[in-house]
Protein backbone atom coordinates (compact mmCIF):
# COMPACT_ATOMS: atom_id res chain seq x y z
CA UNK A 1 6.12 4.09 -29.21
CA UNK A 2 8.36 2.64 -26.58
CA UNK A 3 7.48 0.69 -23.43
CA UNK A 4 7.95 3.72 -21.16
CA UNK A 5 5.69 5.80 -23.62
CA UNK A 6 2.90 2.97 -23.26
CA UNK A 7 2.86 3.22 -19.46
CA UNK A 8 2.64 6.82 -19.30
CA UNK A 9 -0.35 6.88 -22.00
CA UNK A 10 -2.45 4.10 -20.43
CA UNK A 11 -1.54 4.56 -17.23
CA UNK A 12 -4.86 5.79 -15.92
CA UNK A 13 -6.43 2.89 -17.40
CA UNK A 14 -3.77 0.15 -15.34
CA UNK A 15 -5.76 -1.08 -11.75
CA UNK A 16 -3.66 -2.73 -9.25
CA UNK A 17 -5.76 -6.14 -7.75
CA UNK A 18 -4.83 -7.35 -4.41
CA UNK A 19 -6.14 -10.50 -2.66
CA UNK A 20 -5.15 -12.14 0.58
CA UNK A 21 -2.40 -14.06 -1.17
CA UNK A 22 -1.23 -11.88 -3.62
CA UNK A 23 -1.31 -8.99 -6.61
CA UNK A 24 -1.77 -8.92 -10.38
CA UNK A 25 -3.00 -6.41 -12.52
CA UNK A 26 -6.18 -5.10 -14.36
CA UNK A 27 -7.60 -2.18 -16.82
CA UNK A 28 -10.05 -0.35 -16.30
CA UNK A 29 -12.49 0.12 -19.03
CA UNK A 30 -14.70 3.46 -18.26
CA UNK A 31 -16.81 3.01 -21.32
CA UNK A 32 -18.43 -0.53 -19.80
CA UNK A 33 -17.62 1.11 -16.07
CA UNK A 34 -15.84 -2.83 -16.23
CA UNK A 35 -11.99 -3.74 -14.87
CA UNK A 36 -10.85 -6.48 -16.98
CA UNK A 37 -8.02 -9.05 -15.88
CA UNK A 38 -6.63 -12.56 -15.80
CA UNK A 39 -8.51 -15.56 -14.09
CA UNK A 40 -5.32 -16.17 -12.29
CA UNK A 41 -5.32 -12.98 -10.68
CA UNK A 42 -8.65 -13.01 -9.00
CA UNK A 43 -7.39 -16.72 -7.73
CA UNK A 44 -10.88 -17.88 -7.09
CA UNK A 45 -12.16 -14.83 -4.75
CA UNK A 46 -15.76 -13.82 -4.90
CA UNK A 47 -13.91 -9.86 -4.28
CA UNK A 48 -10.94 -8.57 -4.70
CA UNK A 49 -9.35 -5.13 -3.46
CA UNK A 50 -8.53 -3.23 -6.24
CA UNK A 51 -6.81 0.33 -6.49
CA UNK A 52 -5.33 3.14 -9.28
CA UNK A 53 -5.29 6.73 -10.77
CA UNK A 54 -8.91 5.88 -11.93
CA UNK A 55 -10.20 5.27 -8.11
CA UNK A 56 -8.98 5.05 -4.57
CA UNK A 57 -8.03 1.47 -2.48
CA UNK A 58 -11.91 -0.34 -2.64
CA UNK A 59 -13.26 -3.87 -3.01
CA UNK A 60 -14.54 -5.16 -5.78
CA UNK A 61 -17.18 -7.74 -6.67
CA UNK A 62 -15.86 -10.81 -9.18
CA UNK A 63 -18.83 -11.12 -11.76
CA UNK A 64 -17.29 -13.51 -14.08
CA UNK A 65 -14.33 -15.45 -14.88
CA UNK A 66 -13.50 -17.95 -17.31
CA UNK A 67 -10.64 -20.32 -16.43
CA UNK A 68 -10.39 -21.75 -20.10
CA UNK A 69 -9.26 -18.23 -21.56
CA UNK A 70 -7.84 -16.89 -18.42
CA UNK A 71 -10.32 -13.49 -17.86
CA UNK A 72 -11.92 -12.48 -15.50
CA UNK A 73 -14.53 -9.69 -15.59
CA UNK A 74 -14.51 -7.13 -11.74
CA UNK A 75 -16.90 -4.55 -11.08
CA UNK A 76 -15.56 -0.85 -11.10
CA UNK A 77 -16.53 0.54 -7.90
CA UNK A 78 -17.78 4.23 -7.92
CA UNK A 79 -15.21 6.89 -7.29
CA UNK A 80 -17.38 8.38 -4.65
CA UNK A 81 -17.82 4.65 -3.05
CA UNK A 82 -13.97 4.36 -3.13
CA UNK A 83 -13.13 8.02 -1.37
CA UNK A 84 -16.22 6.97 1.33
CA UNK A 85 -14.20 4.05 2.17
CA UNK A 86 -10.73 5.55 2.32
CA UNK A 87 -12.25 8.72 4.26
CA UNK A 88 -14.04 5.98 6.48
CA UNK A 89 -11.13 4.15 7.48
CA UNK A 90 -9.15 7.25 8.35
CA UNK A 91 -12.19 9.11 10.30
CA UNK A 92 -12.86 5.21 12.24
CA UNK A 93 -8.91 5.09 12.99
CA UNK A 94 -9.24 1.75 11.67
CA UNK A 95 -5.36 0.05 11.47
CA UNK A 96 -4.17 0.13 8.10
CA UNK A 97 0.03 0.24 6.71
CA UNK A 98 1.33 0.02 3.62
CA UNK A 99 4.96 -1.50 2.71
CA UNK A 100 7.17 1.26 -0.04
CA UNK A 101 9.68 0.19 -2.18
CA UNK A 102 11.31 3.53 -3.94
CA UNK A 103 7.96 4.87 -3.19
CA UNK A 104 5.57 2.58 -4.31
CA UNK A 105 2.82 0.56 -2.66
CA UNK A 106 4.26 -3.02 -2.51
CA UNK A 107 2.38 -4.21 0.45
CA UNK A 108 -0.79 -3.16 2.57
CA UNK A 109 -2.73 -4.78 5.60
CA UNK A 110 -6.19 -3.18 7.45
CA UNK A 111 -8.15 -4.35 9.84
CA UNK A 112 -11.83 -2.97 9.32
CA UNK A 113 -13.87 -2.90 12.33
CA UNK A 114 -17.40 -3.69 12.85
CA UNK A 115 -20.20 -1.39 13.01
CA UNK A 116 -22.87 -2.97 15.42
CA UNK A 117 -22.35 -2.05 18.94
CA UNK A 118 -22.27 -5.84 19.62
CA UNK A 119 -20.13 -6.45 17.27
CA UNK A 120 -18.18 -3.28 17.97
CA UNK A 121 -15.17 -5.50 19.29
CA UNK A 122 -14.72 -7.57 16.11
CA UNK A 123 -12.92 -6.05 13.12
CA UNK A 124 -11.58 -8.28 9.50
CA UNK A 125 -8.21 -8.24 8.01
CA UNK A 126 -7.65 -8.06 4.58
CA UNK A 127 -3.88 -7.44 3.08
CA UNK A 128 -2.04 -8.13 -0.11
CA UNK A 129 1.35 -8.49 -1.11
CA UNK A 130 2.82 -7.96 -5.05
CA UNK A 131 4.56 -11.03 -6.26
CA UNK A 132 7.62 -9.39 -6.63
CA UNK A 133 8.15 -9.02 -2.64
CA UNK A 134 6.66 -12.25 -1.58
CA UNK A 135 8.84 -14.82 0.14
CA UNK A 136 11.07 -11.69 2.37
CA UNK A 137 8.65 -12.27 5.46
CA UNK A 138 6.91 -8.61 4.27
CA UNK A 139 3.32 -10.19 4.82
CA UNK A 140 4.55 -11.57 8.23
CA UNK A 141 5.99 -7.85 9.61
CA UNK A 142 2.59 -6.75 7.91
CA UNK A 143 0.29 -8.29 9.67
CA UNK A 144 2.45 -8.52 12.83
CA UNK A 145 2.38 -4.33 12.76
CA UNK A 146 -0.93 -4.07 12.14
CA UNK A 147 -2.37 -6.34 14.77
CA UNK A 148 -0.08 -4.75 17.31
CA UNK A 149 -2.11 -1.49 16.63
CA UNK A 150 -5.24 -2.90 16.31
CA UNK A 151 -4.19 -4.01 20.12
CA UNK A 152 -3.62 -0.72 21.15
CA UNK A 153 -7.08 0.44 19.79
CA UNK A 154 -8.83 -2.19 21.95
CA UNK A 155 -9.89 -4.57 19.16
CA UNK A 156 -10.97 -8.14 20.60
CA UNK A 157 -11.28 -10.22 17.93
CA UNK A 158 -9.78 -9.74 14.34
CA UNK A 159 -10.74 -12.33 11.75
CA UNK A 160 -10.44 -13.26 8.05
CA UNK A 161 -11.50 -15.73 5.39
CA UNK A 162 -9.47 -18.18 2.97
CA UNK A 163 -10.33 -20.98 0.91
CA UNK A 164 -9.81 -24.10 2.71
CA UNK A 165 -6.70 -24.92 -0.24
CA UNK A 166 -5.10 -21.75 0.08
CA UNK A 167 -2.74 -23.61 2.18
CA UNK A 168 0.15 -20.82 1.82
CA UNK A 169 -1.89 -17.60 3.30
CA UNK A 170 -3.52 -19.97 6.17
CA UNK A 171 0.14 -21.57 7.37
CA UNK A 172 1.05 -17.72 7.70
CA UNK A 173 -2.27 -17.03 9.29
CA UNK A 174 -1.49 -19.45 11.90
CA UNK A 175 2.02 -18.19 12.79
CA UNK A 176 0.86 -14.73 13.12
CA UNK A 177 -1.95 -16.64 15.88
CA UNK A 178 -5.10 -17.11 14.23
CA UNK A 179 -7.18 -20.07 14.93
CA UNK A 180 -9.14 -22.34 12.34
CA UNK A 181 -13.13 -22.07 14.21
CA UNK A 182 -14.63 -23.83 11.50
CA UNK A 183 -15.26 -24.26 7.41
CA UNK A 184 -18.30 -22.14 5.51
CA UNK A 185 -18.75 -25.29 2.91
CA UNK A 186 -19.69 -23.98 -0.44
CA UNK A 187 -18.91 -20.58 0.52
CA UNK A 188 -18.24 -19.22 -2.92
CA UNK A 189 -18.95 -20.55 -6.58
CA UNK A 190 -16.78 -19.31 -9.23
CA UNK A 191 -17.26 -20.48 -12.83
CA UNK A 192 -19.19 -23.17 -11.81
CA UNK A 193 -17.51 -24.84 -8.98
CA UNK A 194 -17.98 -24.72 -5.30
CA UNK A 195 -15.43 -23.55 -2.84
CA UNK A 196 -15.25 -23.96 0.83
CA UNK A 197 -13.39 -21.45 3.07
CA UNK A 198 -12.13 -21.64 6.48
CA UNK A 199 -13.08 -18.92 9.10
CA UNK A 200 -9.94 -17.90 11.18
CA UNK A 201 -9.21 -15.30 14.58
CA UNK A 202 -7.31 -14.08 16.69
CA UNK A 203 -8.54 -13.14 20.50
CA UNK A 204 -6.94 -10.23 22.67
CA UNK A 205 -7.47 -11.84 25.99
CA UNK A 206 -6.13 -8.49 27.58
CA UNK A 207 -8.92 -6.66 25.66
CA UNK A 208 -11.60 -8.97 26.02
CA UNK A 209 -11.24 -8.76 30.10
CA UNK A 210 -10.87 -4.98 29.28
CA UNK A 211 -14.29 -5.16 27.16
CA UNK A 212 -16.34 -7.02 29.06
CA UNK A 213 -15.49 -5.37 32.25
């Protein structure tokens, strides 16, 4: 059996990961409802977004990792969770875009917005780039396009989270305009050790008048 042959039999099985710095991939074992994957691929997050033939684009919480042997254990989200969220995003006309390469997903960015009425103004960005496409400014005209929509929809505030050493994703995060407000100290613990993460936004001054008045 060649490689091509491979692919096409497991291909089901094959989950695409995506955090805010990056892509790797998983499988998806439906026995164990389990995603297994690398330790380097989860880099640290407490979830990850995670997409394939098996379910639609959903997050997905990191229940165990194991830096010695490189695994790292994801929960497999429901299918019916993952549709509600895709469906939701589409029927809140929250901003979302995806970056093709010969028709396939290299790239996406969303903004999600916040339920609560007072909150109503906020929304979170989450986007992921696979390491074959990093380093061409992609995640730059990413996030770029979708905060200029999330402009037009009125949003006030957009923030996001990153670990405090993620130094790559937060020097983009500032050139794009977001702000450092202030550190969540042992925000996360994964296998054992504490992380802290910096809480970063972005403020539509236009909007805000807009909102408030």
């Amino acid at each position: 059996m060649d490689a091509q042959q491979i692919i096409e039999q497991y291909q089901n099985a094959v989950i695409q990961i995506a955090t805010a710095t990056g892509t790797g991939t998983g499988f998806y074992i439906k026995e164990y409802d389990l995603i297994v994957t690398n330790d380097h691929v989860v880099a640290e997050n407490a979830e990850v977004t995670v997409a394939g033939k098996a379910f639609e684009k959903t997050m997905s919480r990191v229940w165990y990792t194991d830096r010695k042997h490189d695994l790292a254990f994801l929960e497999a989200p429901p299918l019916a969770i993952a549709r509600d969220f895709v469906r939701g995003m589409i029927e809140k006309r929250n901003p979302q875009f995806v970056a093709l390469a010969e028709d396939e997903v290299v790239g996406w960015c969303d903004i999600s917005r916040h339920e609560r009425p007072v909150h109503a103004h906020r929304g979170t960005l989450g986007m992921g780039i696979i390491p074959a496409h990093r380093g061409r400014g992609l995640g730059r005209q990413l996030i770029e396009t979708t905060l200029d929509a999330a402009r037009r929809q009125g949003f006030v505030r957009v923030e996001l989270s990153a670990y405090t050493d993620n130094t790559r994703a937060i020097a983009l995060y500032r050139k794009v305009g977001f702000v450092e407000e202030g550190v969540e100290r042992d925000a996360a613990c994964i296998d054992g050790r504490y992380r802290d993460m910096v809480i970063m936004a972005t403020i539509d001054k236009a909007n805000r008048d807009a909102w408030r008045g």
